[in-house]
N, C-alpha and C. Protein backbone atom coordinates (compact mmCIF):
# COMPACT_ATOMS: atom_id res chain seq x y z
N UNK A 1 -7.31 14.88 6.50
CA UNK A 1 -8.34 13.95 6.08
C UNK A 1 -8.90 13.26 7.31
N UNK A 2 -10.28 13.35 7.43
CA UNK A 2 -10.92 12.94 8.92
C UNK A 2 -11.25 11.27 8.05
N UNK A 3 -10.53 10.08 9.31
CA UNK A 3 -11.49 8.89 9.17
C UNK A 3 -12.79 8.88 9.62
N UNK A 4 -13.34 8.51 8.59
CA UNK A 4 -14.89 8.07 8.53
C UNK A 4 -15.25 6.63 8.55
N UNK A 5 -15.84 6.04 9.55
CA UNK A 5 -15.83 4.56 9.66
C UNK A 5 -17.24 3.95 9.01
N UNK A 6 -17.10 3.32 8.31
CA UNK A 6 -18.43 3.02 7.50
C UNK A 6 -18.53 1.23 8.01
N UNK A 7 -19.36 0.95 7.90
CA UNK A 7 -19.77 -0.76 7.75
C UNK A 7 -18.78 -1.70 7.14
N UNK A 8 -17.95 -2.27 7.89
CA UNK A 8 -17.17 -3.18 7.04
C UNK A 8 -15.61 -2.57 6.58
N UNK A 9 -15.78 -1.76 7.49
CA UNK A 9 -14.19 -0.91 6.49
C UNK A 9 -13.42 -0.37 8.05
N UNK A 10 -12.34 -0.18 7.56
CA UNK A 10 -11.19 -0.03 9.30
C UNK A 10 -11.18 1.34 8.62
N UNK A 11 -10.89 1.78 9.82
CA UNK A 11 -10.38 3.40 10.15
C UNK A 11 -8.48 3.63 9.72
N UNK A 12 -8.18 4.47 9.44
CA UNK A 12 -6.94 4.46 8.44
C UNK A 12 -5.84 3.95 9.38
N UNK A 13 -6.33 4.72 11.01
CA UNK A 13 -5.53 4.44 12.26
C UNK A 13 -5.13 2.62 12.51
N UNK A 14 -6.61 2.04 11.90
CA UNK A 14 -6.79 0.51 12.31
C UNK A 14 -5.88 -0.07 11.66
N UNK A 15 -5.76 0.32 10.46
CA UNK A 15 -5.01 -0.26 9.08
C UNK A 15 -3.16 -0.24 9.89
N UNK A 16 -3.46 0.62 9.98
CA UNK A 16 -1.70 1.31 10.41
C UNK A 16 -1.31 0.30 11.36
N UNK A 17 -2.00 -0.09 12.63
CA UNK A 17 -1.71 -0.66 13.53
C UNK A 17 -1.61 -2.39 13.27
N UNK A 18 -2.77 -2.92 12.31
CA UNK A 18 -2.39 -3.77 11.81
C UNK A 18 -1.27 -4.67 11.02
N UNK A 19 -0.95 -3.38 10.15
CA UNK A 19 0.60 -3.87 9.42
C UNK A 19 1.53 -3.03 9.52
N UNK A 20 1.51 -2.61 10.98
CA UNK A 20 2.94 -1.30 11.78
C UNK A 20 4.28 -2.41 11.42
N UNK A 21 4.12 -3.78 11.93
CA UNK A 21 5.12 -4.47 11.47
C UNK A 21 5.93 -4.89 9.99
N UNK A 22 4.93 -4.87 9.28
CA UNK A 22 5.83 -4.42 7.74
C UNK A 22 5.54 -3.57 6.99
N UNK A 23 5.44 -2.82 7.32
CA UNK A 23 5.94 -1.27 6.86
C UNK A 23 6.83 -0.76 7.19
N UNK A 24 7.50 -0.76 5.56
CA UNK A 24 8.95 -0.09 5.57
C UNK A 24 9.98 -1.21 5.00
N UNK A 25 9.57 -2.39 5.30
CA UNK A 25 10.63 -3.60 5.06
C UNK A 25 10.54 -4.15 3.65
N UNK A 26 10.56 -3.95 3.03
CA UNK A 26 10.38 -4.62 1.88
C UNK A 26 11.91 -3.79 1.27
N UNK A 27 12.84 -5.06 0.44
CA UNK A 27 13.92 -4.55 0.02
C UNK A 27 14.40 -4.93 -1.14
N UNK A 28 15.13 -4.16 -1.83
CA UNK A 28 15.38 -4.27 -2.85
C UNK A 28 14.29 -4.30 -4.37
N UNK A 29 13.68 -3.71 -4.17
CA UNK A 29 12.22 -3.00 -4.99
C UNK A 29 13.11 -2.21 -6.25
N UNK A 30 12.56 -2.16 -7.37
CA UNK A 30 13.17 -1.02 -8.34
C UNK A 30 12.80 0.25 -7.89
N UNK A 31 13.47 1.33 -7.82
CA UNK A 31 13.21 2.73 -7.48
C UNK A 31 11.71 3.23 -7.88
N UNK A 32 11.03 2.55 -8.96
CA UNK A 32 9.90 3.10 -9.88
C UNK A 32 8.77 1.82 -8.91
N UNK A 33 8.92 1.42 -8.32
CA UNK A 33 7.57 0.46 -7.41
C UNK A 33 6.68 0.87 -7.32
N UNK A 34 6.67 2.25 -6.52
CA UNK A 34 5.36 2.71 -6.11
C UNK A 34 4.39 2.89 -7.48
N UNK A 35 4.98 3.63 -8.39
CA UNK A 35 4.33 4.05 -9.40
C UNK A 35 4.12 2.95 -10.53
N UNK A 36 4.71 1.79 -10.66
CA UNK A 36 4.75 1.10 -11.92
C UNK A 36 4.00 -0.50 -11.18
N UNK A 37 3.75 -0.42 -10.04
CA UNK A 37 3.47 -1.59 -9.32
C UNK A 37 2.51 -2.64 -10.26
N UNK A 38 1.79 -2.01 -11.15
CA UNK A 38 1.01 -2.78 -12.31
C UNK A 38 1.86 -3.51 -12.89
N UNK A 39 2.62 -3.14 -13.55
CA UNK A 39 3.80 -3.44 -14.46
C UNK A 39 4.49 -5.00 -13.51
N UNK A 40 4.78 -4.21 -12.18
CA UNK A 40 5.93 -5.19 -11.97
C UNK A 40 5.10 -6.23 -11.68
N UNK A 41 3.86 -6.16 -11.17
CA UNK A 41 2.83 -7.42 -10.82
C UNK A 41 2.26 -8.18 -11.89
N UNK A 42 1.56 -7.33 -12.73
CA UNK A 42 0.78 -8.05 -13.63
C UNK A 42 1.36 -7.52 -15.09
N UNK A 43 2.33 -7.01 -15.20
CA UNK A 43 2.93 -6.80 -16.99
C UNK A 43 2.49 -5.99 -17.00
N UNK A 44 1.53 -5.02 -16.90
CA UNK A 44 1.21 -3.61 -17.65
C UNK A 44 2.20 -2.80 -17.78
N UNK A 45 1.32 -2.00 -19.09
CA UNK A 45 2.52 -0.61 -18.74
C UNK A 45 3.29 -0.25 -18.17
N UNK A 46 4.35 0.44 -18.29
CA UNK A 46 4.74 1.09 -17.34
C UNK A 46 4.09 2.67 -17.42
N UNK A 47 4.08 3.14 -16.51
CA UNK A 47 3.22 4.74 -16.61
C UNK A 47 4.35 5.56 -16.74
């Protein structure tokens, strides 16, 4: 996937370098986070 830098928006590289420091740290999450993150934030569903 090529970054494409548009008006107002970071390059995926920019993003990365920005929050290189927490990524990865977050602990103790339910195994299902990535996917249910609605749920655990705002009550929805779970998918």
């Amino acid at each position: 996937m090529e970054a494409v830098e548009e008006e107002g928006r970071s390059k995926p590289s920019e993003l990365f370098e920005h929050y290189r420091d927490v990524i990865g740290t977050a602990k103790g999450l339910p195994p299902d986070a990535a996917v249910n993150h609605d749920h655990y934030l705002y009550g929805m569903p779970k998918r």
